[in-house]
Protein backbone atom coordinates (compact mmCIF):
# COMPACT_ATOMS: atom_id res chain seq x y z
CA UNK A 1 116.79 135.64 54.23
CA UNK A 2 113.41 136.68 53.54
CA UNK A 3 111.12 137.84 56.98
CA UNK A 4 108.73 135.31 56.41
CA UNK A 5 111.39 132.09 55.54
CA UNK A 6 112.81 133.69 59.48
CA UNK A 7 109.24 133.62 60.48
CA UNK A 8 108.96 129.83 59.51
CA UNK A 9 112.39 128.82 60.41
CA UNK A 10 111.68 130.56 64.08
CA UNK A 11 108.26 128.88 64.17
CA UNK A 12 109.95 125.06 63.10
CA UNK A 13 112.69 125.85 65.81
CA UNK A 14 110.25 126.55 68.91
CA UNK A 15 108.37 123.83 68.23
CA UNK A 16 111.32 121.60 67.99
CA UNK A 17 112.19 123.06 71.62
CA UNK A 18 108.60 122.18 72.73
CA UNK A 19 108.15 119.01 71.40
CA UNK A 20 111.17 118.18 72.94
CA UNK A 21 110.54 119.51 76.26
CA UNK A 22 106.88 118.10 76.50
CA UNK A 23 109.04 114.49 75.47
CA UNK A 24 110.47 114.88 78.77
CA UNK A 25 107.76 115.47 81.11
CA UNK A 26 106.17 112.57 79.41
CA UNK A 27 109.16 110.43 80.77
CA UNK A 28 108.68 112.23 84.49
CA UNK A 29 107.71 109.29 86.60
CA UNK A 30 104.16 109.68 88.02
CA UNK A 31 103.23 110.25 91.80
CA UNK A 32 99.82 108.47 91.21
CA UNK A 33 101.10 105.66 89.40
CA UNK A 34 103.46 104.83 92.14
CA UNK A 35 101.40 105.66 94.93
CA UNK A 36 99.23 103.26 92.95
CA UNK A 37 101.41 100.15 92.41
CA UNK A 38 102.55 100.89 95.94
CA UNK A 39 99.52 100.63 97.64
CA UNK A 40 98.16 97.64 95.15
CA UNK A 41 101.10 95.89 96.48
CA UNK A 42 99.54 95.46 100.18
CA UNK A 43 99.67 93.67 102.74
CA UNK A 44 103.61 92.41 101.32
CA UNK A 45 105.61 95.34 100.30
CA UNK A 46 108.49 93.21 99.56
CA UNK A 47 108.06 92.87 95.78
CA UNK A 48 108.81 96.83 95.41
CA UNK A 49 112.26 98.41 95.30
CA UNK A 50 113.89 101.66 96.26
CA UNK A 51 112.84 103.22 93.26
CA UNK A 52 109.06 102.64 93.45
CA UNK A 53 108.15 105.11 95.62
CA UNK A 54 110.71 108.18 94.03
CA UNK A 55 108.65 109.66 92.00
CA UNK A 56 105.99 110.20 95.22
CA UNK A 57 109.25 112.95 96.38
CA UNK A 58 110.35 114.20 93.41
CA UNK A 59 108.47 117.19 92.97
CA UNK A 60 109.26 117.95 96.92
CA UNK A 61 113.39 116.70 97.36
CA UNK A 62 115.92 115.47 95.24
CA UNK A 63 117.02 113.11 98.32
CA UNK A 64 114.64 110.64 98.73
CA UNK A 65 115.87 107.19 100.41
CA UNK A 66 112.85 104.77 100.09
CA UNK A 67 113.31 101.25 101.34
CA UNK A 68 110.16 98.05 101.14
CA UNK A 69 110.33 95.63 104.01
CA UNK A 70 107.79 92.36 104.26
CA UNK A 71 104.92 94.81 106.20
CA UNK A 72 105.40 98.45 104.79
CA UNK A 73 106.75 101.06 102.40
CA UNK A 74 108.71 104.00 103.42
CA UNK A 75 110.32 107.16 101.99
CA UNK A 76 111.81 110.06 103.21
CA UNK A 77 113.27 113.24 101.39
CA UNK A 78 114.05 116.66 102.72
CA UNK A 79 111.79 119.08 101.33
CA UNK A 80 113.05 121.80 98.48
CA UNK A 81 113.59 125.33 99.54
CA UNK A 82 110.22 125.49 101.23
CA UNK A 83 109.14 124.51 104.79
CA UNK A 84 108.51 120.79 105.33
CA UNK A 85 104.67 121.52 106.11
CA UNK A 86 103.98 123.37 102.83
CA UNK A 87 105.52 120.25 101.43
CA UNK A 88 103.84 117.86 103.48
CA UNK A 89 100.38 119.77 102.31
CA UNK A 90 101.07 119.54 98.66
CA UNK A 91 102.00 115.43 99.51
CA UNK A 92 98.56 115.44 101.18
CA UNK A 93 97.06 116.51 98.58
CA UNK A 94 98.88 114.30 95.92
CA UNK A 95 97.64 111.27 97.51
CA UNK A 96 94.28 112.39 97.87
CA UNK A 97 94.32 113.01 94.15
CA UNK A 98 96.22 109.92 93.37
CA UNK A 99 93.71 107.59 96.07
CA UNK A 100 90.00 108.88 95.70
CA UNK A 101 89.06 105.94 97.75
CA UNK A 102 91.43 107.11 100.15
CA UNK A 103 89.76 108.20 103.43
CA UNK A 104 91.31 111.26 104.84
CA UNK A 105 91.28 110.94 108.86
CA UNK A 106 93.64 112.83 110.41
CA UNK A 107 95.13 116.57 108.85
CA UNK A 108 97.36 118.34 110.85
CA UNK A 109 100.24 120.49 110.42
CA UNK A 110 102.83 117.83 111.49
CA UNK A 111 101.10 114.75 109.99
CA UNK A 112 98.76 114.00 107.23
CA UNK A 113 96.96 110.24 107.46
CA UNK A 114 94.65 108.31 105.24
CA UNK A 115 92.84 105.12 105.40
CA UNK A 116 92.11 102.61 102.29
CA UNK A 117 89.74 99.68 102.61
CA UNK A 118 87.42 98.20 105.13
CA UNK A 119 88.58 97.50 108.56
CA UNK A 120 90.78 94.21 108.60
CA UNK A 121 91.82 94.68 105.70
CA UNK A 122 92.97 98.31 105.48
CA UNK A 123 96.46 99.80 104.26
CA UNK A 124 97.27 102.89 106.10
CA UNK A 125 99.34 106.03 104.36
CA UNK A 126 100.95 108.33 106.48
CA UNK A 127 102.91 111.42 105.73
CA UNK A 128 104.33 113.36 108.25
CA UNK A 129 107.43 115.61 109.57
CA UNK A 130 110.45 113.79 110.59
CA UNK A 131 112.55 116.47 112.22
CA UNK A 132 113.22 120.09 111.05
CA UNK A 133 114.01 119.33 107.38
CA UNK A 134 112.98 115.76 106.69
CA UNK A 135 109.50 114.43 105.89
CA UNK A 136 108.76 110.60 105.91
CA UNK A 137 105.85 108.73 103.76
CA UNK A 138 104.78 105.28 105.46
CA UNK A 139 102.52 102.89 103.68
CA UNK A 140 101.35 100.18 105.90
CA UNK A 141 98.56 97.02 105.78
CA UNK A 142 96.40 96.91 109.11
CA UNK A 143 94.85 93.52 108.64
């Protein structure tokens, strides 16, 4: 084979690799979008399912048990390799991304809290440490 046909043929094959690997993260569920449709779904939380609020973990824990009752949202996951409050910073920071409105009141190592919306009428996300390995996400209407 001629070096430059190897050149091309090497060239066609990598981006064959990438086009198929950005394909995938294009599939990866989005922590803003269900942050989002989580907290659009205020004050009832019971039109959301299990899955709705994965993709908030996923880049923290593979274990992530989220359950919707009639008056709040909650997940928890353990955290990957890392300690639970490096986690629970990058989750912080995730929602404030995700929630510009978001109102960031309370930032601690042990729990992270933000406030959305005008008193009576505010929904309430909390992230915090639940134990040594475990962090919980609450989503909750105050009205």
């Amino acid at each position: 084979m001629h070096p430059k046909s190897r050149s091309v043929v090497l060239a066609a094959l990598c981006c064959g690799v990438l086009a198929a690997t950005a394909a995938r993260a294009d599939d990866t569920p989005s922590p803003c979008d269900a942050l989002k449709r989580i907290v659009a779904a205020s004050p009832k939380f019971s039109s959301l399912t299990a899955m709705d609020g994965r993709p908030i973990a996923l880049s923290y824990g593979d274990d992530a048990q989220c359950a919707a009752s009639q008056t709040n949202y909650r997940c928890t996951w353990t955290p990957h390799g890392g300690s639970s409050a490096d986690a629970l910073q990058g989750v912080a920071a995730d929602i404030a991304a995700c929630l510009p409105d978001a109102v960031h009141d309370e930032n601690s190592p042990a729990r992270q809290h933000f406030s959305i919306g005008p008193r009576g009428s505010r929904t309430e996300v909390a992230a915090a440490q639940a134990g040594a390995n475990k962090l919980k996400l609450e989503i909750y209407a105050t009205r």
